[in-house]
N, C-alpha and C. Protein backbone atom coordinates (compact mmCIF):
# COMPACT_ATOMS: atom_id res chain seq x y z
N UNK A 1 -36.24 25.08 -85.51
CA UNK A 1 -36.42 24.40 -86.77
C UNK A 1 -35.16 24.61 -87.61
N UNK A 2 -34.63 23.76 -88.11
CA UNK A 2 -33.46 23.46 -88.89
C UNK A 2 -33.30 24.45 -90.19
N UNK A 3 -32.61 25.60 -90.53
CA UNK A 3 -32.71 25.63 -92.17
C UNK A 3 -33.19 25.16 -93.22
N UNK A 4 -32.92 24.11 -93.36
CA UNK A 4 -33.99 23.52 -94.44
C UNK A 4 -35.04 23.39 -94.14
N UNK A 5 -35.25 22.84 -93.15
CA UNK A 5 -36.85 22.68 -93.14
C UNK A 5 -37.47 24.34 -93.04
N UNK A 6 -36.97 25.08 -92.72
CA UNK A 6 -37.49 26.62 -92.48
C UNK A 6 -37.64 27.17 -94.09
N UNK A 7 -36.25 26.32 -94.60
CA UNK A 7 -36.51 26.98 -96.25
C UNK A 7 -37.35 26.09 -97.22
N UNK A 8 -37.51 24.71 -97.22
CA UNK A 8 -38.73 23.83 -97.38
C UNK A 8 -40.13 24.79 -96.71
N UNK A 9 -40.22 25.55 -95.85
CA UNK A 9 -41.69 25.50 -95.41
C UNK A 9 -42.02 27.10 -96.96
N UNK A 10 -40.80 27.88 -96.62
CA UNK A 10 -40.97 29.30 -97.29
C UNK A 10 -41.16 28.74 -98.50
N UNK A 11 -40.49 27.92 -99.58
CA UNK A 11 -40.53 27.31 -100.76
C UNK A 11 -41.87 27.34 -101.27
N UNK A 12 -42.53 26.39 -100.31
CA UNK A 12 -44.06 25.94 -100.39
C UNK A 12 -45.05 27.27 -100.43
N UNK A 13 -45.21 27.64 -98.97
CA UNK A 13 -45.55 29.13 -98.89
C UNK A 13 -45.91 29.98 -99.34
N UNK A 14 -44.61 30.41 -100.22
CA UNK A 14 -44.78 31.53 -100.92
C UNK A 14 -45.64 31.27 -102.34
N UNK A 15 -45.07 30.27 -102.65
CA UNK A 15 -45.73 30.01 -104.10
C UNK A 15 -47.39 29.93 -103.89
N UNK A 16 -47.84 29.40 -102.25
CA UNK A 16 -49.37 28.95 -102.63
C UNK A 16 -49.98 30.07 -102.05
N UNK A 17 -49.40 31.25 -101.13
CA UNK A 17 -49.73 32.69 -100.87
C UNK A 17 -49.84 32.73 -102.04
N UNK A 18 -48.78 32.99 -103.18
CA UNK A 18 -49.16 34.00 -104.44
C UNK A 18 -50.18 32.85 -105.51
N UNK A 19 -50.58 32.13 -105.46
CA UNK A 19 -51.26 31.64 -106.22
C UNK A 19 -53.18 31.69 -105.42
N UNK A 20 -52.82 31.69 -104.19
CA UNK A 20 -53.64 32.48 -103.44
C UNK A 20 -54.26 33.72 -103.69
N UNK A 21 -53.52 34.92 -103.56
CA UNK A 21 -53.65 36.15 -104.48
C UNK A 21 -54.11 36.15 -105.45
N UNK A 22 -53.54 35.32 -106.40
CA UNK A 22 -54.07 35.36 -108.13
C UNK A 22 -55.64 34.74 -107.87
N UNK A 23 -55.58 33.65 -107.49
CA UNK A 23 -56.77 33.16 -107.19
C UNK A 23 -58.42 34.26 -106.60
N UNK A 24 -57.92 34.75 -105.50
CA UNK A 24 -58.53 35.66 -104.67
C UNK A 24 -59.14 37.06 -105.70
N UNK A 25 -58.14 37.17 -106.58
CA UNK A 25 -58.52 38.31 -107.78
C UNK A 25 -59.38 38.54 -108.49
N UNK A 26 -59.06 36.88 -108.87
CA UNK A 26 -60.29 36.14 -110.33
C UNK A 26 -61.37 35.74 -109.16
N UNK A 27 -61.47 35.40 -108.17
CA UNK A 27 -63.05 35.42 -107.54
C UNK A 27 -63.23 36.48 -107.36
N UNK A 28 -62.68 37.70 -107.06
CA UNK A 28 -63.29 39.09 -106.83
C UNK A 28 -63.87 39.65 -107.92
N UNK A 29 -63.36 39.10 -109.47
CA UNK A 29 -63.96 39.75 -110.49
C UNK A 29 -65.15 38.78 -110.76
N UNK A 30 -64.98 37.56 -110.52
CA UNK A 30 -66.21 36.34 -111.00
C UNK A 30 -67.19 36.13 -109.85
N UNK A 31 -66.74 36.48 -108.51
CA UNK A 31 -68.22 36.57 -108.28
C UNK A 31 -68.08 37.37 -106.60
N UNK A 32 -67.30 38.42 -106.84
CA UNK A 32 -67.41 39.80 -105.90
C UNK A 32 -66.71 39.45 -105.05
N UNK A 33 -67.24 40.37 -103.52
CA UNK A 33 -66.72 40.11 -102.11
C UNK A 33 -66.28 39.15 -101.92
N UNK A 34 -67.51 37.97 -102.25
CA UNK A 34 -67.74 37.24 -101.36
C UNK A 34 -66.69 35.89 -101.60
N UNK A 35 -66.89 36.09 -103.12
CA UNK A 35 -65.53 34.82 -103.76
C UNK A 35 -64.59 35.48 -103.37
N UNK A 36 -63.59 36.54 -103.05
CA UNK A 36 -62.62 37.00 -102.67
C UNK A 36 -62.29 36.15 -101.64
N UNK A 37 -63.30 36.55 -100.75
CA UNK A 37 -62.88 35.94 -99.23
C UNK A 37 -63.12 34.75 -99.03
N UNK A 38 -63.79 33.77 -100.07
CA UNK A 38 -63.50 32.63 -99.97
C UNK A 38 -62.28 31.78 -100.57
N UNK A 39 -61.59 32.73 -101.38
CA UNK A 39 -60.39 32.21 -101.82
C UNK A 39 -59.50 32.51 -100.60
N UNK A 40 -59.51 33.45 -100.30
CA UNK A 40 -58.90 34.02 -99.07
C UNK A 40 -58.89 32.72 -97.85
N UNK A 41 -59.74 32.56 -97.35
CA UNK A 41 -59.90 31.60 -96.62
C UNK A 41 -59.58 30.31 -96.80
N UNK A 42 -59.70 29.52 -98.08
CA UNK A 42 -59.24 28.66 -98.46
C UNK A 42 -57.65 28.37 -98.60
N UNK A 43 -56.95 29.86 -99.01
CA UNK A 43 -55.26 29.82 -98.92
C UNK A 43 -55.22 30.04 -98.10
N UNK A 44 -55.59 30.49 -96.90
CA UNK A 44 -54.75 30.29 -94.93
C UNK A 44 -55.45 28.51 -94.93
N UNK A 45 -56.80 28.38 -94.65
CA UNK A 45 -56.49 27.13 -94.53
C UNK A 45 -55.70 25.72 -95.30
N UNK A 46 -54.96 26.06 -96.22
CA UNK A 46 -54.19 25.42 -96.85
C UNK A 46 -52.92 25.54 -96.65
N UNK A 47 -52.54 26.95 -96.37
CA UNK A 47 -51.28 26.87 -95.88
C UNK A 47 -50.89 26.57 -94.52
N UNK A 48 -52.10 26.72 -93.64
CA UNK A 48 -51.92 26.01 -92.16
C UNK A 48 -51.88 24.47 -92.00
N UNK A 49 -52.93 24.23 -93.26
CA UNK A 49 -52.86 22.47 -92.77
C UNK A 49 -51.52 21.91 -93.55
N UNK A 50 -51.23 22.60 -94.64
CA UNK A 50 -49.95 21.73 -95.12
C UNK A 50 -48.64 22.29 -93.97
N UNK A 51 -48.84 24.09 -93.84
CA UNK A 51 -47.36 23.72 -92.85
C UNK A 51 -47.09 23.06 -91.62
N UNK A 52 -48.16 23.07 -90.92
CA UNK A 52 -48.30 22.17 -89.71
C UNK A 52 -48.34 20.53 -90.12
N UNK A 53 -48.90 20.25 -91.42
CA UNK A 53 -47.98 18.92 -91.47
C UNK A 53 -46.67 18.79 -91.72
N UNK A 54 -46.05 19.62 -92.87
CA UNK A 54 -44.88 19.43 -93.06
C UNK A 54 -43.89 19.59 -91.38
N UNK A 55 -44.23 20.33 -90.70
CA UNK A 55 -43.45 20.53 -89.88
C UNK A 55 -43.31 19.19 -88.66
N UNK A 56 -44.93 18.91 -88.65
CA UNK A 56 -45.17 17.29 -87.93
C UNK A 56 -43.87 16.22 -88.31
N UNK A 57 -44.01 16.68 -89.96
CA UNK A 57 -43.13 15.40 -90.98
C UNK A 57 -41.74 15.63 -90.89
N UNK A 58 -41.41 16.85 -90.17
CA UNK A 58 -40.11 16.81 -90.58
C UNK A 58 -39.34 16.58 -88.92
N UNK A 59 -40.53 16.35 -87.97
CA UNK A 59 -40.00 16.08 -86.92
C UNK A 59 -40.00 15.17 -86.39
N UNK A 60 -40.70 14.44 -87.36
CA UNK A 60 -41.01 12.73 -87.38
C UNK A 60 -39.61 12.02 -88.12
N UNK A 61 -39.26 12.77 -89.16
CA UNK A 61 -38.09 12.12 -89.93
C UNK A 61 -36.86 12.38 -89.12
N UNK A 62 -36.81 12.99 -88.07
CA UNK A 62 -35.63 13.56 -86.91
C UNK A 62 -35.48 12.52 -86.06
N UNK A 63 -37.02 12.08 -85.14
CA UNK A 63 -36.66 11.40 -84.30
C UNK A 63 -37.33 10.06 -84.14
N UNK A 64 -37.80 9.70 -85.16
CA UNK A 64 -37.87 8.42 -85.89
C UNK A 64 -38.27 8.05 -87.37
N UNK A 65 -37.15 7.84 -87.78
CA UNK A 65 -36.89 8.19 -88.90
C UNK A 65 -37.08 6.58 -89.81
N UNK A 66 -37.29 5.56 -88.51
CA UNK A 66 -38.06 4.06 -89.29
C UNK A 66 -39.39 4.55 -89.80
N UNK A 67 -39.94 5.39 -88.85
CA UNK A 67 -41.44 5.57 -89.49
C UNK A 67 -42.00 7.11 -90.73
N UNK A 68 -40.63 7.31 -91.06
CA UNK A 68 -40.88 8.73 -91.82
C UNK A 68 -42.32 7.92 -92.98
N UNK A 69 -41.69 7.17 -93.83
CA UNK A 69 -42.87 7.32 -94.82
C UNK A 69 -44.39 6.91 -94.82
N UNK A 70 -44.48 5.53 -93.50
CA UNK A 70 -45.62 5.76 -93.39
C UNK A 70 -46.07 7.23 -92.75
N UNK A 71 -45.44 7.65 -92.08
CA UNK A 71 -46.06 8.90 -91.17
C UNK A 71 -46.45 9.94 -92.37
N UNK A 72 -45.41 10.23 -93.70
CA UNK A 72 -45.80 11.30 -94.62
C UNK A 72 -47.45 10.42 -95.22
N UNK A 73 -47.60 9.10 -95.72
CA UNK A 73 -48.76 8.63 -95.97
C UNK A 73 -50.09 9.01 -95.60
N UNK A 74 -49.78 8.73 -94.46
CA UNK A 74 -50.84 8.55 -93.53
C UNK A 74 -51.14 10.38 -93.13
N UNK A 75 -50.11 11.30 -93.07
CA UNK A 75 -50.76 12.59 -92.88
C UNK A 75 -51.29 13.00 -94.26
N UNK A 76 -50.86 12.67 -95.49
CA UNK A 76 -50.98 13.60 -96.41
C UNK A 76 -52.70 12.95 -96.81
N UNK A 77 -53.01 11.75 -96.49
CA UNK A 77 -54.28 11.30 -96.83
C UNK A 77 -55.16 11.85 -95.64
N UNK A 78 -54.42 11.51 -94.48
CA UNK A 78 -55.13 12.64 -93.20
C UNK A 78 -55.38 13.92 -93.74
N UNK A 79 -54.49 15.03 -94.41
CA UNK A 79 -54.66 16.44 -94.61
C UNK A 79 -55.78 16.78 -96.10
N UNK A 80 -56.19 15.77 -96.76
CA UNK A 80 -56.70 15.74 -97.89
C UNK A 80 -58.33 15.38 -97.44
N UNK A 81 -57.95 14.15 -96.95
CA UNK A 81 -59.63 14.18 -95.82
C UNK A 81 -60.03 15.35 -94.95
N UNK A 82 -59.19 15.47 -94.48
CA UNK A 82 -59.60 17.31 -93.87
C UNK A 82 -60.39 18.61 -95.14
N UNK A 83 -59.81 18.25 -95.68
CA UNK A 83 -59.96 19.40 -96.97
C UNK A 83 -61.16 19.34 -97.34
N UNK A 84 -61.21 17.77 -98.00
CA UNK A 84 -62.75 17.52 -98.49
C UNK A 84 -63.88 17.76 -97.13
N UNK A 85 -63.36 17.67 -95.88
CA UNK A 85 -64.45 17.94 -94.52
C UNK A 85 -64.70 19.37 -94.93
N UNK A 86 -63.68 20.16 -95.01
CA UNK A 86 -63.83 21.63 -95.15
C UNK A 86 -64.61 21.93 -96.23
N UNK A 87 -64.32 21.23 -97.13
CA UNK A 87 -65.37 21.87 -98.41
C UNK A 87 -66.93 21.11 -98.27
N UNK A 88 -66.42 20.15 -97.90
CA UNK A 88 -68.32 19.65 -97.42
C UNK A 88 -68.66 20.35 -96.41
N UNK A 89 -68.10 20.92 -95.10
CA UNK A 89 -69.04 22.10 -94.05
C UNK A 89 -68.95 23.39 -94.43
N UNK A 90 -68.16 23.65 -95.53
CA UNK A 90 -68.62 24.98 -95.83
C UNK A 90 -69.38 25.14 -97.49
N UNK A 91 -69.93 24.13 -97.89
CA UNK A 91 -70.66 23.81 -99.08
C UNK A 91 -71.99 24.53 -99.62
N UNK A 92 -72.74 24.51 -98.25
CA UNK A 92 -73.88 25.94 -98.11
C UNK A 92 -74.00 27.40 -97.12
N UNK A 93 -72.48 27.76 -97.08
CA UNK A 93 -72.75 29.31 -96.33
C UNK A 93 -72.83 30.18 -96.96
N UNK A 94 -73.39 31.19 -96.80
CA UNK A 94 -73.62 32.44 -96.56
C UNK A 94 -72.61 33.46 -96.65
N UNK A 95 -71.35 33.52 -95.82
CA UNK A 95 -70.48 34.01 -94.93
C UNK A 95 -69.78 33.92 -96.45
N UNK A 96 -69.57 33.19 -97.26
CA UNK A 96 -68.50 33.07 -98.38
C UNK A 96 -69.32 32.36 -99.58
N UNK A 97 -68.32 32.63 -100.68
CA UNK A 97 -68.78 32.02 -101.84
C UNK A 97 -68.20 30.41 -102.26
N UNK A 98 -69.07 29.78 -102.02
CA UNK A 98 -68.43 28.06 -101.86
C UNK A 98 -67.67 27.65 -103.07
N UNK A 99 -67.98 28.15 -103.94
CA UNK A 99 -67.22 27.61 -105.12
C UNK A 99 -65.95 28.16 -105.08
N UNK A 100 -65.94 29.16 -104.91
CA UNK A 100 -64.88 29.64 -105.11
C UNK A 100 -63.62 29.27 -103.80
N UNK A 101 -64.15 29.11 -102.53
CA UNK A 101 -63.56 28.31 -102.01
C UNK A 101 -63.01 26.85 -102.14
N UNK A 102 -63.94 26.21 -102.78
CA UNK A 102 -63.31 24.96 -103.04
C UNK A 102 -62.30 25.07 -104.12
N UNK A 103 -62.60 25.45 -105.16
CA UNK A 103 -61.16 25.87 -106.39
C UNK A 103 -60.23 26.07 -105.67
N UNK A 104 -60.45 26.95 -105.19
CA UNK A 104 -58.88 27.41 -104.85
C UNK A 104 -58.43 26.44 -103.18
N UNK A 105 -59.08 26.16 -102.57
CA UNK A 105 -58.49 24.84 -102.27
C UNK A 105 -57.67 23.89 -102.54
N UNK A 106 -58.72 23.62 -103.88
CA UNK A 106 -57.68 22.24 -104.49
C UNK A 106 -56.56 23.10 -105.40
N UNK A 107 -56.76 24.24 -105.81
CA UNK A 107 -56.04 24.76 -106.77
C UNK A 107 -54.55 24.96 -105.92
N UNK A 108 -54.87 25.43 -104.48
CA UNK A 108 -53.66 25.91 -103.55
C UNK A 108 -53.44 24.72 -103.16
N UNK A 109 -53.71 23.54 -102.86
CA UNK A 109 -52.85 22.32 -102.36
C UNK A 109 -51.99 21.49 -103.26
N UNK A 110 -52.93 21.94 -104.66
CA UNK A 110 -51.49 21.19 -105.44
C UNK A 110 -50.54 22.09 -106.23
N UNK A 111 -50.91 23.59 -105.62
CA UNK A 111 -49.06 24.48 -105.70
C UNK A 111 -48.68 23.97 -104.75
N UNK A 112 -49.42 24.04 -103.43
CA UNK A 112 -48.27 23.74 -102.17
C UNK A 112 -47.60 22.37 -102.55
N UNK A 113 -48.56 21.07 -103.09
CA UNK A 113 -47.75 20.05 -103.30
C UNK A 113 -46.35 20.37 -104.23
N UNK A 114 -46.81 20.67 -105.32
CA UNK A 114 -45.73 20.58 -106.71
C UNK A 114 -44.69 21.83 -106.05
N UNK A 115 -44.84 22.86 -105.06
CA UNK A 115 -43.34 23.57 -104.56
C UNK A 115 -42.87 23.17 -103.59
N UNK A 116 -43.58 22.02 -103.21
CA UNK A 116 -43.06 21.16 -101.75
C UNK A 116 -42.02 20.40 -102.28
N UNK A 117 -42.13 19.58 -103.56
CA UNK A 117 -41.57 18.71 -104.40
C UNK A 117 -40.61 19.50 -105.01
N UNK A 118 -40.88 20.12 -105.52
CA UNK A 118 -39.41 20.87 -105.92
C UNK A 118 -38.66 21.50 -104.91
N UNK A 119 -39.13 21.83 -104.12
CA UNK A 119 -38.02 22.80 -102.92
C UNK A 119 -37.27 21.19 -102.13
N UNK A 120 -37.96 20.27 -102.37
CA UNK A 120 -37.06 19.18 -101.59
C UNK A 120 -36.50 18.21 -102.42
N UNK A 121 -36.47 18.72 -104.14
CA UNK A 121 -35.45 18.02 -105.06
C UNK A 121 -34.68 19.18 -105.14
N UNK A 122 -34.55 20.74 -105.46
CA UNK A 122 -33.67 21.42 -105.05
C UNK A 122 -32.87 21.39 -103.67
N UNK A 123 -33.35 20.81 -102.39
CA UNK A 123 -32.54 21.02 -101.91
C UNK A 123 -31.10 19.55 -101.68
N UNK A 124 -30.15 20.27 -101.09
CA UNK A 124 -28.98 19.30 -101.02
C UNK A 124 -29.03 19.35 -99.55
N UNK A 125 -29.41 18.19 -99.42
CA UNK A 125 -29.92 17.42 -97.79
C UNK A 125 -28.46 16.27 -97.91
N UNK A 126 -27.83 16.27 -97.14
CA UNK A 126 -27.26 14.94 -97.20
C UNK A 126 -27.64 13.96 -96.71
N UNK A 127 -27.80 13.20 -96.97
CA UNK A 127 -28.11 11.40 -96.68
C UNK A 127 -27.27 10.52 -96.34
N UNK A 128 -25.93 10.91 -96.24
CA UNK A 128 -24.83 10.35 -95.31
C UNK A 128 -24.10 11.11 -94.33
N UNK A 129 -23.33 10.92 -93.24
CA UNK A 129 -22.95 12.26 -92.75
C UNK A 129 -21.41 11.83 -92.80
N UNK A 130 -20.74 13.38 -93.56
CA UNK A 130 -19.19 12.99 -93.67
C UNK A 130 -18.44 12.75 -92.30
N UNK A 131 -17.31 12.78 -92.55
CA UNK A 131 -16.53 12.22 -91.51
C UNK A 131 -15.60 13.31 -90.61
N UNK A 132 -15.76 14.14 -89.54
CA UNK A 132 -15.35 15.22 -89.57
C UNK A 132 -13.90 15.07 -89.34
N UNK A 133 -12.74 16.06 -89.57
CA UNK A 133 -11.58 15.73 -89.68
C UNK A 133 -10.99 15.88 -88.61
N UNK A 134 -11.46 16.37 -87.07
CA UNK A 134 -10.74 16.77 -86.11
C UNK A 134 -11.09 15.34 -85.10
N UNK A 135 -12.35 14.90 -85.78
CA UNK A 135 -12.69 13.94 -85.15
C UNK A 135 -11.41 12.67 -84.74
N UNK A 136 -11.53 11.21 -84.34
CA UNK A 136 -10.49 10.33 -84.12
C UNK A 136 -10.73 9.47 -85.31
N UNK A 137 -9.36 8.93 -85.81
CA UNK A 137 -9.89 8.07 -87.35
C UNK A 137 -10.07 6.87 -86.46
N UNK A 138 -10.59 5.94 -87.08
CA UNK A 138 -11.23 4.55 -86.83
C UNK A 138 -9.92 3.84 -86.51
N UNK A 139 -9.78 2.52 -85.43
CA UNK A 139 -8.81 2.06 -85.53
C UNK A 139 -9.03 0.99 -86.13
N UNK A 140 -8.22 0.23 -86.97
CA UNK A 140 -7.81 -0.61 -87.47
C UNK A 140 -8.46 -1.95 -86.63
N UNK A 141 -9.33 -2.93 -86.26
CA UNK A 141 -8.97 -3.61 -84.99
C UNK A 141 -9.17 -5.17 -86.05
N UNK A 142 -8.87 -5.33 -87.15
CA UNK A 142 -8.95 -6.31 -88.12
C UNK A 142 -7.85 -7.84 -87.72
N UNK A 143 -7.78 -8.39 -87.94
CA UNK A 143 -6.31 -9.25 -88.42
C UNK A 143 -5.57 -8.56 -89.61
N UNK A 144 -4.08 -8.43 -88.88
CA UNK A 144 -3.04 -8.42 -89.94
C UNK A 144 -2.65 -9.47 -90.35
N UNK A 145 -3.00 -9.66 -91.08
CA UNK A 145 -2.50 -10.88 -92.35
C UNK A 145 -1.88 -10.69 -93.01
């Protein structure tokens, strides 16, 4: 995986781990164990489904790069329908505290969104590729006029 995209994935990451944490805290005080570990659960599955898309997306924009934006479309509405599946099959367990899973769900997908967005307006990606200098210059093959 390329640098950027390695530092695009950490960008995202870290911010929705620690908003994860914060999250995970305030359910441990609002409603015990059990919201703990459903915040808990909700930030791995958020950070798995967004990095395994981003990483889909960024290997889609490599090696076909006509179809980058439908492909980001079409996963990010794919990874959002997933979410809502997740919070509708885990809506009545036991095993965790549902509310508190779903918050922090949506709460961790739109840090991961909004540090996805900034880590890829911070970064300097080029969009043209310079011209290297050892390389051969172009010849001329025009009419001299």
């Amino acid at each position: 995986m390329p640098s950027n995209d390695v530092r695009t994935l950490l960008h995202a990451a870290v911010p929705t781990a620690v908003a994860g944490a914060v999250a995970a805290a305030i359910s441990g005080g609002v409603a015990g164990g059990k919201g703990a570990l459903g915040a808990v659960v909700a930030t791995i599955v958020v950070i798995l489904f967004m990095g395994i898309g981003l990483v889909v997306l960024q290997r889609t924009a490599k090696s076909l790069p006509h179809l980058f934006q439908a492909m980001g479309l079409m996963l990010y509405t794919a990874q959002l329908l997933l979410l809502f599946i997740f919070v509708a099959a885990f809506k009545n367990t036991t095993l965790f505290n549902p509310k508190a899973f779903a918050i922090t769900l949506v709460a961790t997908t739109l840090v991961w969104i909004g540090a996805q967005a900034r880590a890829h307006m911070k970064a300097k990606i080029l969009y043209v590729e310079p011209e290297s200098e050892q390389g051969d210059k172009p010849k001329n093959t025009g009419s001299k006029t």
